[in-house]
PDB file of N, CA and C in Angstrom:
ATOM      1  N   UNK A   1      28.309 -70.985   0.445  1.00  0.00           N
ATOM      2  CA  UNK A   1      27.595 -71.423   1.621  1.00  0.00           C
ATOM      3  C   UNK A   1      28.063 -72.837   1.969  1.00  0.00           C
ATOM      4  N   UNK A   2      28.302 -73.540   2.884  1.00  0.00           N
ATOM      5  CA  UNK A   2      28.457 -74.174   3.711  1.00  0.00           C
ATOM      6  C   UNK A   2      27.656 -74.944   4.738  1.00  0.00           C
ATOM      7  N   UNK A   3      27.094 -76.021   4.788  1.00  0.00           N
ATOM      8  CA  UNK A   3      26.477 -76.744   5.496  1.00  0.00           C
ATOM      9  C   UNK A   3      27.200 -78.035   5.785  1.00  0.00           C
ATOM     10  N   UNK A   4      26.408 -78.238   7.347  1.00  0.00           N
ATOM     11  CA  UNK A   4      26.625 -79.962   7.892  1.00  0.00           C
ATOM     12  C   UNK A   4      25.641 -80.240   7.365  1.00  0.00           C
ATOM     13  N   UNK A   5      25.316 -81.629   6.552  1.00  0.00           N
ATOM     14  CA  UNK A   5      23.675 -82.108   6.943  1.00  0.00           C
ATOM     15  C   UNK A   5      23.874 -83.267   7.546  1.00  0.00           C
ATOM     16  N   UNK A   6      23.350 -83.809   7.493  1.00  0.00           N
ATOM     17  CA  UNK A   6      22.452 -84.933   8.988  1.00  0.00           C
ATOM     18  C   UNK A   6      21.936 -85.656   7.459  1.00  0.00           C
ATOM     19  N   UNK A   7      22.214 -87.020   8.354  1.00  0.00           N
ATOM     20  CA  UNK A   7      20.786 -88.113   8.022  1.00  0.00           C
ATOM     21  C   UNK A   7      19.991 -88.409   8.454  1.00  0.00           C
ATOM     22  N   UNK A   8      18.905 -88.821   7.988  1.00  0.00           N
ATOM     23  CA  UNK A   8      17.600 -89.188   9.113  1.00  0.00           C
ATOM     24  C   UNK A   8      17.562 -90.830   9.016  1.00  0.00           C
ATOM     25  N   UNK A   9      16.532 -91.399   9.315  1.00  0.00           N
ATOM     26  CA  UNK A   9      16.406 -92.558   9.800  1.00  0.00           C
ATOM     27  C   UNK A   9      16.705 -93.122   8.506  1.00  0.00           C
ATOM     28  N   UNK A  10      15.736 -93.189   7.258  1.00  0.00           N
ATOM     29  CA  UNK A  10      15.958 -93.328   6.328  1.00  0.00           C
ATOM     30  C   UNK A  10      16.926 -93.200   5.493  1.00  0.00           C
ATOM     31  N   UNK A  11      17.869 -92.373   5.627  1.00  0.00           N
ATOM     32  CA  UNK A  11      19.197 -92.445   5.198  1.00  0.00           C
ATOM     33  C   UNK A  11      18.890 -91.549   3.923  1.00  0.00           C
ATOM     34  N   UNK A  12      18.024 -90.539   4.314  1.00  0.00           N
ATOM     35  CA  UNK A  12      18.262 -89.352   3.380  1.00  0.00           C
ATOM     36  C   UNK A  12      18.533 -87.901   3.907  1.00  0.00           C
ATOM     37  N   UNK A  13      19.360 -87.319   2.899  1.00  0.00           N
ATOM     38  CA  UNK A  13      19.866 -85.804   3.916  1.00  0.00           C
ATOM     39  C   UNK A  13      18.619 -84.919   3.330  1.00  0.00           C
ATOM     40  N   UNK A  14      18.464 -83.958   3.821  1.00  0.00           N
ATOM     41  CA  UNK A  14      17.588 -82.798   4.154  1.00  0.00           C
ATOM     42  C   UNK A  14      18.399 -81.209   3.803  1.00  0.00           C
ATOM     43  N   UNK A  15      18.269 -81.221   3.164  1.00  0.00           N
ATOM     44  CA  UNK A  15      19.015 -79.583   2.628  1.00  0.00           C
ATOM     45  C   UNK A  15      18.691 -78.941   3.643  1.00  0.00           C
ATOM     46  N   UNK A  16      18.864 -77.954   4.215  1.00  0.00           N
ATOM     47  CA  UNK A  16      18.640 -76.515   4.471  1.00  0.00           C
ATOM     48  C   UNK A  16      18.253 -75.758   4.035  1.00  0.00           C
ATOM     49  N   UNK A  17      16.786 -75.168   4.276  1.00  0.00           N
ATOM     50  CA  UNK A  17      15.851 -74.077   3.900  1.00  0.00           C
ATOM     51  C   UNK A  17      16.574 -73.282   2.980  1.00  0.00           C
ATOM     52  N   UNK A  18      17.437 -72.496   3.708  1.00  0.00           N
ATOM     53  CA  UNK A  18      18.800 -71.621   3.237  1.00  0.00           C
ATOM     54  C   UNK A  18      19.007 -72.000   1.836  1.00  0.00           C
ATOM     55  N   UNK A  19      19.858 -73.615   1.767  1.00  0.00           N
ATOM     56  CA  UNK A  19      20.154 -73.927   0.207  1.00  0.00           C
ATOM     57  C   UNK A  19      19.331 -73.929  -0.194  1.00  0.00           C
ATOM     58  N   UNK A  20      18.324 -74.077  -0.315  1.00  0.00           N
ATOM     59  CA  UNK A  20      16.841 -74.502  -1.394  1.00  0.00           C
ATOM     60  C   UNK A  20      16.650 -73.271  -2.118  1.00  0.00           C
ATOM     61  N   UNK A  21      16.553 -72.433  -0.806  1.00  0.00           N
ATOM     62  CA  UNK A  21      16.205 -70.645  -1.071  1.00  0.00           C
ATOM     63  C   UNK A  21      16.890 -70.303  -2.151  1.00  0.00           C
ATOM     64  N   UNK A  22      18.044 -70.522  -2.003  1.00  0.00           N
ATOM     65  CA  UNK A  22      19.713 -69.710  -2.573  1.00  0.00           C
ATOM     66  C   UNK A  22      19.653 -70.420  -4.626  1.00  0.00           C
ATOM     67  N   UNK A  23      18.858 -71.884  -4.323  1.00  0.00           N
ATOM     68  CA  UNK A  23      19.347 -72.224  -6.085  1.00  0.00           C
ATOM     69  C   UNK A  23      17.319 -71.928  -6.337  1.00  0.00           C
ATOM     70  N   UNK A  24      16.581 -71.857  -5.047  1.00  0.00           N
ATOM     71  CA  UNK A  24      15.241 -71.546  -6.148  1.00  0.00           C
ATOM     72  C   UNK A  24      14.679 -72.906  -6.333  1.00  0.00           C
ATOM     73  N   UNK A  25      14.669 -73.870  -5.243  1.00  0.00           N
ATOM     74  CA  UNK A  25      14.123 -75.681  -5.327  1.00  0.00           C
ATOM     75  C   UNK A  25      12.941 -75.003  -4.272  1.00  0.00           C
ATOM     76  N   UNK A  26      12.376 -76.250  -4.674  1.00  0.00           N
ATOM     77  CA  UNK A  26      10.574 -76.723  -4.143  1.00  0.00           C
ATOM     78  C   UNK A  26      10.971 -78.432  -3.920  1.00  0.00           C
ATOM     79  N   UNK A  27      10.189 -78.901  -2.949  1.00  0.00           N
ATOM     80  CA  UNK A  27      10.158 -80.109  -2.822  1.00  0.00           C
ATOM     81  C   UNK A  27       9.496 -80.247  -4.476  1.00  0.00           C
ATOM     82  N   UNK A  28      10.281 -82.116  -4.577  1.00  0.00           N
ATOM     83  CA  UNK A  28       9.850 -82.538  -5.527  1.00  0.00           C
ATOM     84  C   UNK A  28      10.751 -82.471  -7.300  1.00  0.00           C
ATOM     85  N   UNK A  29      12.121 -81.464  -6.734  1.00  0.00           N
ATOM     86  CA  UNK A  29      12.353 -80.933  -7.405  1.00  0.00           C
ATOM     87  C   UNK A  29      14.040 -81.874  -7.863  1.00  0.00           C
ATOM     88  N   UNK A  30      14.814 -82.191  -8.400  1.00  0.00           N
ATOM     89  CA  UNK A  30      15.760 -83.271  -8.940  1.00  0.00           C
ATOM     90  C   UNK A  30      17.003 -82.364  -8.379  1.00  0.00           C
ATOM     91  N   UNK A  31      17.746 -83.277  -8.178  1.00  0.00           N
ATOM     92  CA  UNK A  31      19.097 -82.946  -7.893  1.00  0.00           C
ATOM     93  C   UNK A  31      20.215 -83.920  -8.176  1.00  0.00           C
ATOM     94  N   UNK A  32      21.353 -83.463  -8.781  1.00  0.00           N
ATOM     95  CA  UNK A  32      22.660 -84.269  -9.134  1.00  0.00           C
ATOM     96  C   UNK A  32      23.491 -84.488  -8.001  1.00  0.00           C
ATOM     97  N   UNK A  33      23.558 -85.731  -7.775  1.00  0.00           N
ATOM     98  CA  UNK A  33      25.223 -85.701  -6.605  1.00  0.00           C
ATOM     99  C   UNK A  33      26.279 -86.657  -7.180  1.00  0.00           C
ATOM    100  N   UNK A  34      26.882 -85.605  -7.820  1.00  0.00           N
ATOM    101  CA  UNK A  34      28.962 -86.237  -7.838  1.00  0.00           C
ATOM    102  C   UNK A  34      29.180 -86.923  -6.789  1.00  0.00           C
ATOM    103  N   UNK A  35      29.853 -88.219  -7.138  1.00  0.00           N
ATOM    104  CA  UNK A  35      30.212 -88.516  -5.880  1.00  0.00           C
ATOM    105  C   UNK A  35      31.683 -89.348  -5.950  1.00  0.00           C
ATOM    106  N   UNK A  36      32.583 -89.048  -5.509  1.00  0.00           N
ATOM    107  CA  UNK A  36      34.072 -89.836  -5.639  1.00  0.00           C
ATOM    108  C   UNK A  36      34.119 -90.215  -3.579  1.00  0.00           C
ATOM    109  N   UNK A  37      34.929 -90.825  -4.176  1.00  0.00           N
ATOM    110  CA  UNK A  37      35.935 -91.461  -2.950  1.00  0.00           C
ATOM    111  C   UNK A  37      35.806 -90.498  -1.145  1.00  0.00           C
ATOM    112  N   UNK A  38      35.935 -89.197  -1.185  1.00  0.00           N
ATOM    113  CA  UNK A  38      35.917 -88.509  -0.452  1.00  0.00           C
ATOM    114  C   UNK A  38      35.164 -87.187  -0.357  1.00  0.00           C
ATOM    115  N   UNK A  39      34.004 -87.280  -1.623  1.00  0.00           N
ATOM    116  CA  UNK A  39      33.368 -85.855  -1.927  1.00  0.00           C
ATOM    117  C   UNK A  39      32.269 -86.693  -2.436  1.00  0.00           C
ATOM    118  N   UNK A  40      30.939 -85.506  -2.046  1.00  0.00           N
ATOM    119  CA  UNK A  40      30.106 -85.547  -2.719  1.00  0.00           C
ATOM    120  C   UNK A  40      29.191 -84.270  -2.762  1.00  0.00           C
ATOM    121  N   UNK A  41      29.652 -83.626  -4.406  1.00  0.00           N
ATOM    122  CA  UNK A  41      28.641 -82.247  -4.950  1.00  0.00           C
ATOM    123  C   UNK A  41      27.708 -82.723  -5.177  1.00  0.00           C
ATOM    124  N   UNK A  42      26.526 -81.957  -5.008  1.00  0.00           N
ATOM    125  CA  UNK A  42      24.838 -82.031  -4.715  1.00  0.00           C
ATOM    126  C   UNK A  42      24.685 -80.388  -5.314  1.00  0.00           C
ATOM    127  N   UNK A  43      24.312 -81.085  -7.024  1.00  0.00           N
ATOM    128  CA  UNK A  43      23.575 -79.655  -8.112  1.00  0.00           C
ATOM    129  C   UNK A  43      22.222 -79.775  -7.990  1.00  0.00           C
ATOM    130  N   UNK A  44      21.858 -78.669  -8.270  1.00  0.00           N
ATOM    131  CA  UNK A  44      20.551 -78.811  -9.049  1.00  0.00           C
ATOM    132  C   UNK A  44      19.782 -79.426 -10.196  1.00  0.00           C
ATOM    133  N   UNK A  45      19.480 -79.931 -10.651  1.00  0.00           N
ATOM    134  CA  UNK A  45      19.069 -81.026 -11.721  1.00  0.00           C
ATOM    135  C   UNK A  45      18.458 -80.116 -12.768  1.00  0.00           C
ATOM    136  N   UNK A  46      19.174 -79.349 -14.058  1.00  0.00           N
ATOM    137  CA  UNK A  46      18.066 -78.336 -15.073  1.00  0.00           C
ATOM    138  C   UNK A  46      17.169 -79.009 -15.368  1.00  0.00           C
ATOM    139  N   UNK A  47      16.654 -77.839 -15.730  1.00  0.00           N
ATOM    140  CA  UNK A  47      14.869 -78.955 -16.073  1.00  0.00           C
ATOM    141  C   UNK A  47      15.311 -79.283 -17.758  1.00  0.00           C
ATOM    142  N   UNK A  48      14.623 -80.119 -17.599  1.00  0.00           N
ATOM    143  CA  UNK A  48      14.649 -81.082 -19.224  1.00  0.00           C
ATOM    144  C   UNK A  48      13.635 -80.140 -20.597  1.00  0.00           C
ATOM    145  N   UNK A  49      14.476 -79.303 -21.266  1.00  0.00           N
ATOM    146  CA  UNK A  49      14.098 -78.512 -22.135  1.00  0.00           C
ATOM    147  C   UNK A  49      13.439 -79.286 -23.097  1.00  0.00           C
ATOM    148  N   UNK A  50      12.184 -79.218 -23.883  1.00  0.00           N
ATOM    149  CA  UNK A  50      11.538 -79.826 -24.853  1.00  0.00           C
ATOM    150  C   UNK A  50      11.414 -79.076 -25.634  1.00  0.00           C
ATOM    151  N   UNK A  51      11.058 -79.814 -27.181  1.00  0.00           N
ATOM    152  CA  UNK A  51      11.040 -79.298 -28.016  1.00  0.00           C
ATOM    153  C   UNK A  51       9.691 -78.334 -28.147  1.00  0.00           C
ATOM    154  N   UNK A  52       9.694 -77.515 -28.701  1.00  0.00           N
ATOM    155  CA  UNK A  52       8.916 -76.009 -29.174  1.00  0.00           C
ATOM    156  C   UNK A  52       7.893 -76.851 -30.328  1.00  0.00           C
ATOM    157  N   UNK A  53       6.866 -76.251 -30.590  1.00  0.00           N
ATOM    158  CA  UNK A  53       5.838 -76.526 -31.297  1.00  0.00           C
ATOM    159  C   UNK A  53       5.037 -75.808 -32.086  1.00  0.00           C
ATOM    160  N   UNK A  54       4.825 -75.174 -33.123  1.00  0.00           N
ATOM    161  CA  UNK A  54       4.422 -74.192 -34.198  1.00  0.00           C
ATOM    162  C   UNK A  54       2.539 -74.575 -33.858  1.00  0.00           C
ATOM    163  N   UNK A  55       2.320 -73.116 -33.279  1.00  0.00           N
ATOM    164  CA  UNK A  55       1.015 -73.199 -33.395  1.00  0.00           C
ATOM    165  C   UNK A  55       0.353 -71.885 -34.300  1.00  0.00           C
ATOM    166  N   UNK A  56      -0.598 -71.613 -34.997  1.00  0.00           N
ATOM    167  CA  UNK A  56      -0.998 -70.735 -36.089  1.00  0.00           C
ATOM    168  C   UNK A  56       0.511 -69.797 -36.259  1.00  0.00           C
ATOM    169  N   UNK A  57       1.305 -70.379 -36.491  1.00  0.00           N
ATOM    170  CA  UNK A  57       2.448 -69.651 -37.196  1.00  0.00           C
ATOM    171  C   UNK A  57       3.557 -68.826 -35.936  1.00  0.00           C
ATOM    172  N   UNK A  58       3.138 -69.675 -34.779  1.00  0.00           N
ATOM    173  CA  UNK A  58       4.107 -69.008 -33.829  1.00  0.00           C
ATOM    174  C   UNK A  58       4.981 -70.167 -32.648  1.00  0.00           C
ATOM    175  N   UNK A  59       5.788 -69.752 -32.407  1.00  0.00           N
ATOM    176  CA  UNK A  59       6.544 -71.114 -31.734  1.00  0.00           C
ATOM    177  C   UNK A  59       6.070 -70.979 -29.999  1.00  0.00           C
ATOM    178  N   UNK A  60       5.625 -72.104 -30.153  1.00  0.00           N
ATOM    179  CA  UNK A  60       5.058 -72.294 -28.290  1.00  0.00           C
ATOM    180  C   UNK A  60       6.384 -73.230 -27.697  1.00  0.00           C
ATOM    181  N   UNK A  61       6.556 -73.033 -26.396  1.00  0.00           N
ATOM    182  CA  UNK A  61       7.876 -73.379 -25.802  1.00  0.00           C
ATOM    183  C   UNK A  61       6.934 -74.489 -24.686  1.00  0.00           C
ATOM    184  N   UNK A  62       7.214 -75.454 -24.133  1.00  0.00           N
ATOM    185  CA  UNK A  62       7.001 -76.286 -23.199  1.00  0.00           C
ATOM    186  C   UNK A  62       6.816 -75.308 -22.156  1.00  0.00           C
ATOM    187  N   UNK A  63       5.938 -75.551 -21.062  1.00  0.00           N
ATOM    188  CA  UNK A  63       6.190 -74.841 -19.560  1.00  0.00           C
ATOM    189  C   UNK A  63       7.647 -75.610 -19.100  1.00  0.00           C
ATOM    190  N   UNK A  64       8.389 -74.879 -18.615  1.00  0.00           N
ATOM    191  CA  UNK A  64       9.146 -75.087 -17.417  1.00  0.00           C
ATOM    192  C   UNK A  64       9.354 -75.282 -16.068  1.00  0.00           C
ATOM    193  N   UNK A  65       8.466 -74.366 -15.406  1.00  0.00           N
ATOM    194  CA  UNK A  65       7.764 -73.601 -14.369  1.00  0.00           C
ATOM    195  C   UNK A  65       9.056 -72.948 -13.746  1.00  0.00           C
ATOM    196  N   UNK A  66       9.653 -71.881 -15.013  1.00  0.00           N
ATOM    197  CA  UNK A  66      10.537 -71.281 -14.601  1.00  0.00           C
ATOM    198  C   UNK A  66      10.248 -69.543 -14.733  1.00  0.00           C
ATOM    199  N   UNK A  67       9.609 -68.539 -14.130  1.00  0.00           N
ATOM    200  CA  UNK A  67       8.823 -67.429 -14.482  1.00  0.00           C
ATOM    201  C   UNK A  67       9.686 -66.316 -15.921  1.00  0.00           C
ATOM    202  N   UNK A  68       9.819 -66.124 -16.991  1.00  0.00           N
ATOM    203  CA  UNK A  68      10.360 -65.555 -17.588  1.00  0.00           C
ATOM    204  C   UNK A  68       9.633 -64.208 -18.249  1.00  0.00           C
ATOM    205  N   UNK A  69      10.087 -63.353 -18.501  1.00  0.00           N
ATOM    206  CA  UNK A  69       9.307 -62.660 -19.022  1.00  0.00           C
ATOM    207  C   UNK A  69       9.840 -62.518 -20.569  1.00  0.00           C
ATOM    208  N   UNK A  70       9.359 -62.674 -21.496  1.00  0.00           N
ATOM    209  CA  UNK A  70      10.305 -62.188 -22.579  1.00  0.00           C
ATOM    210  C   UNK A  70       9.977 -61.544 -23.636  1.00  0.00           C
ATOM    211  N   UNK A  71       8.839 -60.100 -23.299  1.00  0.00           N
ATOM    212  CA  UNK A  71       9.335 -59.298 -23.862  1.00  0.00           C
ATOM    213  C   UNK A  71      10.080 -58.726 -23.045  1.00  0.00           C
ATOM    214  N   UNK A  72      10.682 -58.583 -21.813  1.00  0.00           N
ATOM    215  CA  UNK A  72      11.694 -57.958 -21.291  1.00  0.00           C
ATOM    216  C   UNK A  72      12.817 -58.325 -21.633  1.00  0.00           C
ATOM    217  N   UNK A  73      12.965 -59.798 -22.169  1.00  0.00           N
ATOM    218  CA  UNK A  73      14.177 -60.285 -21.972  1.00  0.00           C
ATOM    219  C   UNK A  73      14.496 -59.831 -23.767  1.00  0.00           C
ATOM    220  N   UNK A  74      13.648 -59.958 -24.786  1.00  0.00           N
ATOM    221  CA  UNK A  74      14.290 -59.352 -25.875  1.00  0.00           C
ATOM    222  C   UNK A  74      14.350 -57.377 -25.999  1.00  0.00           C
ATOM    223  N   UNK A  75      13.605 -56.736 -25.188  1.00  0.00           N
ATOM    224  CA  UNK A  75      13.748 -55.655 -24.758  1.00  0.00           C
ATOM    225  C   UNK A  75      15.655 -55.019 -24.417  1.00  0.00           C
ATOM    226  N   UNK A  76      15.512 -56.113 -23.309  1.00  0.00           N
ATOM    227  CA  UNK A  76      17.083 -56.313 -23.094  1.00  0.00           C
ATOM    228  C   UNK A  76      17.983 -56.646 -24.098  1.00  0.00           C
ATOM    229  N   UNK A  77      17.968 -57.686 -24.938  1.00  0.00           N
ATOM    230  CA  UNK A  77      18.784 -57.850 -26.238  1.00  0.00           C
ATOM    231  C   UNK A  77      18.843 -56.528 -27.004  1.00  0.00           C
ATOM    232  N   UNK A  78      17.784 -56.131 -27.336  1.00  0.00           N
ATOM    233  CA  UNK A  78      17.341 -54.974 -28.403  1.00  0.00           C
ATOM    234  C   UNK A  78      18.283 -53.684 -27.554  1.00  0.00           C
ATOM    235  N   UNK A  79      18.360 -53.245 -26.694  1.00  0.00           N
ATOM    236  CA  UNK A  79      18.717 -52.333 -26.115  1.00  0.00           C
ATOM    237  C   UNK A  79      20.602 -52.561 -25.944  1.00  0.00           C
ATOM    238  N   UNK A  80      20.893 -53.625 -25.460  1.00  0.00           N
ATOM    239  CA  UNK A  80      22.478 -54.107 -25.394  1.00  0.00           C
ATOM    240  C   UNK A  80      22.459 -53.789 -26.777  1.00  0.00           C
ATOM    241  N   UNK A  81      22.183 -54.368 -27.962  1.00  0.00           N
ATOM    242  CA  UNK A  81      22.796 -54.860 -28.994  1.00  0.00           C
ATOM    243  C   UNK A  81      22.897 -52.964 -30.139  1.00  0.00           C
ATOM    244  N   UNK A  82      21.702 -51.804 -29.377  1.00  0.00           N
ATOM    245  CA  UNK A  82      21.655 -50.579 -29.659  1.00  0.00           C
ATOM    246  C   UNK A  82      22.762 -50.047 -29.011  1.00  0.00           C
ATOM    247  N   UNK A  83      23.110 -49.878 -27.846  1.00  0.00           N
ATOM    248  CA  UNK A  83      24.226 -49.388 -27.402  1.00  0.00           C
ATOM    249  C   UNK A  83      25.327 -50.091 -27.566  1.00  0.00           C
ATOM    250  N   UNK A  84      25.808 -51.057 -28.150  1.00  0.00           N
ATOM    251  CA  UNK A  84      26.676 -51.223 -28.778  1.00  0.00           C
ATOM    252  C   UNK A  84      27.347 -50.926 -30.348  1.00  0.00           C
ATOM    253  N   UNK A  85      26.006 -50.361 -30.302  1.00  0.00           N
ATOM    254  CA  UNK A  85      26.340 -50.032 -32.461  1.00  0.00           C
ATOM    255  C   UNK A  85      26.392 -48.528 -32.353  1.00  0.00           C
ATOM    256  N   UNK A  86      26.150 -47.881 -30.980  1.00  0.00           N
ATOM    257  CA  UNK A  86      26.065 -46.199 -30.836  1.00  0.00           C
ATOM    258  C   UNK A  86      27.654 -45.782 -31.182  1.00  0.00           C
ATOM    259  N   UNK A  87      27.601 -44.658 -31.997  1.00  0.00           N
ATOM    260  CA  UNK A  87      29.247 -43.883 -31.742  1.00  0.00           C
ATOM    261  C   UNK A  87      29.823 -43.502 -30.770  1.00  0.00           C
ATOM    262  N   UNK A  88      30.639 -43.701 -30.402  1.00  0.00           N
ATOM    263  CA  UNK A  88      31.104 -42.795 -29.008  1.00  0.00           C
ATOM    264  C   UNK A  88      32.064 -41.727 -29.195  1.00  0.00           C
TER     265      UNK A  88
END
């Protein structure tokens, strides 16, 4: 994707609905800009992973506010890692 942006008075650019949509940003949300001589890339900023915490014998993960599901996501492991050990 491809955009012009604009500055505003303030001398800040304004993404496009579009980009925001496309990486999954909310106002409020961090962004990286590379910047050399004649370029400047504008990432998304990952969120800052924290450390995990043992509560009655189970590991609690920080919120992210990134939606995961994971028994699907080890569902998915469990299932790749079965059809790969199948005979063919």
């Amino acid at each position: 994707m491809n955009a012009t942006l604009s500055l505003d008075e303030a001398g800040r650019l304004v993404l496009p609905i579009n980009a925001l949509r496309l990486f999954g940003m909310k106002p409020g949300d961090q962004v990286r800009a590379d910047v050399s001589p004649n370029r400047i890339d504008i990432c998304p900023e990952p969120p800052v992973v924290s450390e995990g915490v043992i509560e009655s014998g189970v590991l609690v993960m920080a919120r992210q506010g990134i939606p995961m599901d994971a028994a699907a996501a080890v569902r998915a492991d469990r299932d790749a890692l079965a059809e790969r050990s199948l005979p063919r």
